[in-house]
C-alpha atoms as a PDB file:
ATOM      1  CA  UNK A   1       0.000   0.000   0.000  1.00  0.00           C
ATOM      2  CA  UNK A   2       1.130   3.424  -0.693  1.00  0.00           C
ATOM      3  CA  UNK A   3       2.847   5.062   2.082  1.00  0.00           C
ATOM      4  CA  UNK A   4       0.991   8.063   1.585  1.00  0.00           C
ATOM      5  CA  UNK A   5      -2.422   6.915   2.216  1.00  0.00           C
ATOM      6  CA  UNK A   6      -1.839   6.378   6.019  1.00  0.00           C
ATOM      7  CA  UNK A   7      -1.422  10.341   6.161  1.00  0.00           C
ATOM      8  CA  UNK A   8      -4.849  10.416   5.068  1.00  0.00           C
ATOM      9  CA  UNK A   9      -7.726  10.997   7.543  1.00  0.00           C
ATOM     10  CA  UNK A  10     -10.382   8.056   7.431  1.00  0.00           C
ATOM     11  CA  UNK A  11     -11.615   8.096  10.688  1.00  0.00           C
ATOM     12  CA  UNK A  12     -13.836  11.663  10.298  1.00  0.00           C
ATOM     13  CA  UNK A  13     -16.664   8.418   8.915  1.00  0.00           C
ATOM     14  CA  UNK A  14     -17.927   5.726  10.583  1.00  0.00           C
ATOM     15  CA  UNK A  15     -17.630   3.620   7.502  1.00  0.00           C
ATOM     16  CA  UNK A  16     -13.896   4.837   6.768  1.00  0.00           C
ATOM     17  CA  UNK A  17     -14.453   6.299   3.776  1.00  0.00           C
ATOM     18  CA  UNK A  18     -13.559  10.282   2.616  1.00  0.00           C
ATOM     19  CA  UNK A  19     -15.729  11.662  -0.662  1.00  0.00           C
ATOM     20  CA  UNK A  20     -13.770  12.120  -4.164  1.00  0.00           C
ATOM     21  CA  UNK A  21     -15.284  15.516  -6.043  1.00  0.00           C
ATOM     22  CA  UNK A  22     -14.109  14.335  -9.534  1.00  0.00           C
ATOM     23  CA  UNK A  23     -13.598  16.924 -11.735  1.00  0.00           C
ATOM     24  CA  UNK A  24     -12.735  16.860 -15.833  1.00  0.00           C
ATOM     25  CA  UNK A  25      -8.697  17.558 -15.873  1.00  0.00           C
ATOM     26  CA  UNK A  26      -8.963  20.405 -19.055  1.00  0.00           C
ATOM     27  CA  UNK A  27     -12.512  22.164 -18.172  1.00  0.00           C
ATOM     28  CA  UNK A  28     -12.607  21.627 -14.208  1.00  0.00           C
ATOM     29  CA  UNK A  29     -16.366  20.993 -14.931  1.00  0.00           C
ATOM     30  CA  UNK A  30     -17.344  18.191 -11.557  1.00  0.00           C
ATOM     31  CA  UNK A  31     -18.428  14.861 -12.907  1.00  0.00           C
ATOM     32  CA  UNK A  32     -19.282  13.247  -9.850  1.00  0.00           C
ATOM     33  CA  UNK A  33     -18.944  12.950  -5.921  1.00  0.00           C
ATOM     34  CA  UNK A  34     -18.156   9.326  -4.708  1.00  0.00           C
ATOM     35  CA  UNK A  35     -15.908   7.904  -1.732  1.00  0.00           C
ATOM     36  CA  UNK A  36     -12.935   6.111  -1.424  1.00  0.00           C
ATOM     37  CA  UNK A  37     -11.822   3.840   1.488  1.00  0.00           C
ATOM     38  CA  UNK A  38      -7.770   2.959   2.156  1.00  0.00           C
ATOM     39  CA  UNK A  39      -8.122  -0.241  -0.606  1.00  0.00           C
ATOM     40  CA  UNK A  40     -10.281   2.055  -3.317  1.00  0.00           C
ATOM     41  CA  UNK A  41      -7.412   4.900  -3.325  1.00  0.00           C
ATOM     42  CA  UNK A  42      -4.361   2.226  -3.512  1.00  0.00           C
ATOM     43  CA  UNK A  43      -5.798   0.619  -6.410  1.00  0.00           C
ATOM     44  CA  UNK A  44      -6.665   3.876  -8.033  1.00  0.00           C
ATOM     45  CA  UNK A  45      -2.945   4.727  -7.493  1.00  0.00           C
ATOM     46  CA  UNK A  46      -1.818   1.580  -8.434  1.00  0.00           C
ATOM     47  CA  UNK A  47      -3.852   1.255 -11.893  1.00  0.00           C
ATOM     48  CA  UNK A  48      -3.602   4.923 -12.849  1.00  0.00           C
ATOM     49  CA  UNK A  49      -8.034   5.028 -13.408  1.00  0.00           C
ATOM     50  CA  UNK A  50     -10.344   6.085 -10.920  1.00  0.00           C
ATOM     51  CA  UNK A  51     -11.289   3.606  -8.550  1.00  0.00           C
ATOM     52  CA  UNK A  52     -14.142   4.177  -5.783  1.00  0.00           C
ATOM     53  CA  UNK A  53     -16.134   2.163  -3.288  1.00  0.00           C
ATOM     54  CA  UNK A  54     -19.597   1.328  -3.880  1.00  0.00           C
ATOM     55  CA  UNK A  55     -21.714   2.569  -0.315  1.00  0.00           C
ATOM     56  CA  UNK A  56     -24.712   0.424  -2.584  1.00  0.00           C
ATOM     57  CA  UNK A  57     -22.685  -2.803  -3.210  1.00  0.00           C
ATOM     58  CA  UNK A  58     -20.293  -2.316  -0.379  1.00  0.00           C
ATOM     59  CA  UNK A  59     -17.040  -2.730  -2.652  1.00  0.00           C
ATOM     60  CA  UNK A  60     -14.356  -2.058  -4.573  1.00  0.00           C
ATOM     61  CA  UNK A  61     -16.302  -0.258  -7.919  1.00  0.00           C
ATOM     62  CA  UNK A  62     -13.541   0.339 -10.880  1.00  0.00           C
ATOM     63  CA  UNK A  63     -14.867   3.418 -13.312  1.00  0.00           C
ATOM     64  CA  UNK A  64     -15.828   1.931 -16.418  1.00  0.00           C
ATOM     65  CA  UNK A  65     -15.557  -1.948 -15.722  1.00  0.00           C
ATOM     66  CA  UNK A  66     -18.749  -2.621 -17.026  1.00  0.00           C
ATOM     67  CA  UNK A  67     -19.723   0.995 -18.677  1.00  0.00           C
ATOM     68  CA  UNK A  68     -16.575   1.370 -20.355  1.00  0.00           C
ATOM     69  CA  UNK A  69     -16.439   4.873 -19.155  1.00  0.00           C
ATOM     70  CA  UNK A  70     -12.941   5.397 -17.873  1.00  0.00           C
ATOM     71  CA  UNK A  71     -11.247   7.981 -15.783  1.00  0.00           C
ATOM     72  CA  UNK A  72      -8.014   8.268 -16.659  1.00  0.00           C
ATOM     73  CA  UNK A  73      -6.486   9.346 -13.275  1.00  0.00           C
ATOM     74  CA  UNK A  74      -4.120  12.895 -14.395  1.00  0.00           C
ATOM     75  CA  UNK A  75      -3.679  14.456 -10.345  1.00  0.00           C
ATOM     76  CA  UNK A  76      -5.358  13.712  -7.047  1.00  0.00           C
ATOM     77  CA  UNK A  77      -5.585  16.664  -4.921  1.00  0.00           C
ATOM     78  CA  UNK A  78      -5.806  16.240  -0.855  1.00  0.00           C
ATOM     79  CA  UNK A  79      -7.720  19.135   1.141  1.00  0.00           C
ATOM     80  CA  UNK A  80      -5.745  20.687   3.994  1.00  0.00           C
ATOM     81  CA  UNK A  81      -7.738  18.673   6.662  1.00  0.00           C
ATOM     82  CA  UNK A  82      -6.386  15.662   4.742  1.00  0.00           C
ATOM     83  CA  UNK A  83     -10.167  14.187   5.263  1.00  0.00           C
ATOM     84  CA  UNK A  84     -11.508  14.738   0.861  1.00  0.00           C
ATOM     85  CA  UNK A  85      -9.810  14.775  -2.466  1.00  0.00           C
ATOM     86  CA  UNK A  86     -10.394  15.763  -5.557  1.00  0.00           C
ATOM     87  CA  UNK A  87      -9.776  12.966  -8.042  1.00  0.00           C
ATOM     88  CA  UNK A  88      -8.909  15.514 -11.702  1.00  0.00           C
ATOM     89  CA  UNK A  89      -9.207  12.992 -14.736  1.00  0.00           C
ATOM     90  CA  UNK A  90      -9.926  12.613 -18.538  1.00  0.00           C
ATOM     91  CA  UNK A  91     -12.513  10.880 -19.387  1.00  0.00           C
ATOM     92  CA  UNK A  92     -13.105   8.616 -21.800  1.00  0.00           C
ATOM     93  CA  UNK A  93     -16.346   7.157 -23.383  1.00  0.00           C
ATOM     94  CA  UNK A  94     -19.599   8.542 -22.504  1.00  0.00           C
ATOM     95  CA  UNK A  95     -20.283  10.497 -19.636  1.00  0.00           C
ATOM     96  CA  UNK A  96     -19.433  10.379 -15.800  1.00  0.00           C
ATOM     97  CA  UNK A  97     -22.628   9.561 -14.762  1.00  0.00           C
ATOM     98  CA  UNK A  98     -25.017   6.175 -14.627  1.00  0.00           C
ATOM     99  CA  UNK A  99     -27.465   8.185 -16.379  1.00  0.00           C
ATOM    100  CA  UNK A 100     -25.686   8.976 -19.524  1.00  0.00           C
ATOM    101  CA  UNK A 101     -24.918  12.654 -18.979  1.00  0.00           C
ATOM    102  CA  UNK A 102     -21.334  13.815 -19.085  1.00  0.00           C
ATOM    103  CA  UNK A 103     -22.122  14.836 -15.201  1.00  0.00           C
ATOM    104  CA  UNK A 104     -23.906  14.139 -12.695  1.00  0.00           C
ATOM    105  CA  UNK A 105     -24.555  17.559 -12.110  1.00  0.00           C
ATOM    106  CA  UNK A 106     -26.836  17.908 -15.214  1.00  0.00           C
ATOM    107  CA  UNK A 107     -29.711  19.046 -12.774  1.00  0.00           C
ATOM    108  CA  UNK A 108     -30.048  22.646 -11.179  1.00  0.00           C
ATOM    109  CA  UNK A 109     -32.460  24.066  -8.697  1.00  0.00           C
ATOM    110  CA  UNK A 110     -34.352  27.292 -10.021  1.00  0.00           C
ATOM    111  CA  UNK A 111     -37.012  29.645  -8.932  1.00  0.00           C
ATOM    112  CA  UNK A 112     -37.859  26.094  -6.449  1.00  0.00           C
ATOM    113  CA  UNK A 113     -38.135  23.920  -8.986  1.00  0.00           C
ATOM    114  CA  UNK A 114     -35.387  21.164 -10.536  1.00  0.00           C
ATOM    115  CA  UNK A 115     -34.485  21.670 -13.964  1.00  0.00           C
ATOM    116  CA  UNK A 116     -32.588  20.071 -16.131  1.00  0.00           C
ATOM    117  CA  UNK A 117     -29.446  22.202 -17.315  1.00  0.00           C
ATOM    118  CA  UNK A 118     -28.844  22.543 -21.170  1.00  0.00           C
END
């Protein structure tokens, strides 16, 4: 395991995990929000792609493994509280999200109502 990751605060959750804000490497635009535990990040690391865990399926959930939607891991950025990070990548195929948008973030909330951003 990388050395590193022990510097990293897990215990702020109950569940050990910190949330990823993963953000498109060239236009900063946020894909997605998801959490990593210790074993998510070092395979991330490891493989170079964005790796997360699954709160639904309770594991290990690999980008793209069965979407084909790959994040090309470019820089993962730690916040000075050491307790989130910021996962910047390219990537690849479709969109971020399960939905097919590029984002998840394809919704806003205007005049009370949600809308869907064009």
């Amino acid at each position: 395991m990388y050395k590193v990751i022990d510097e990293l605060d897990f215990s702020k959750s109950p569940d050990g995990l910190i949330p990823v804000v993963t953000q498109d490497c060239d236009s900063l635009e946020v894909l997605m929000v998801a959490f990593v535990n210790k074993e998510a990040l070092a395979a991330a690391l490891e493989c170079g792609e964005a790796v997360y865990f699954s709160r639904s399926r309770q594991k290990l959930w690999h980008k793209g493994d069965t979407s084909g939607n790959v994040q090309i891991l470019k820089e993962v950025l730690v916040d000075c509280d050491q307790d989130s990070i910021v996962y910047k990548v390219k990537q690849l195929g479709g969109g971020a999200c399960h939905t097919g948008n590029r984002s998840c973030f394809f919704r806003r909330i205007k005049d009370g109502v949600l809308e869907a951003v064009k």
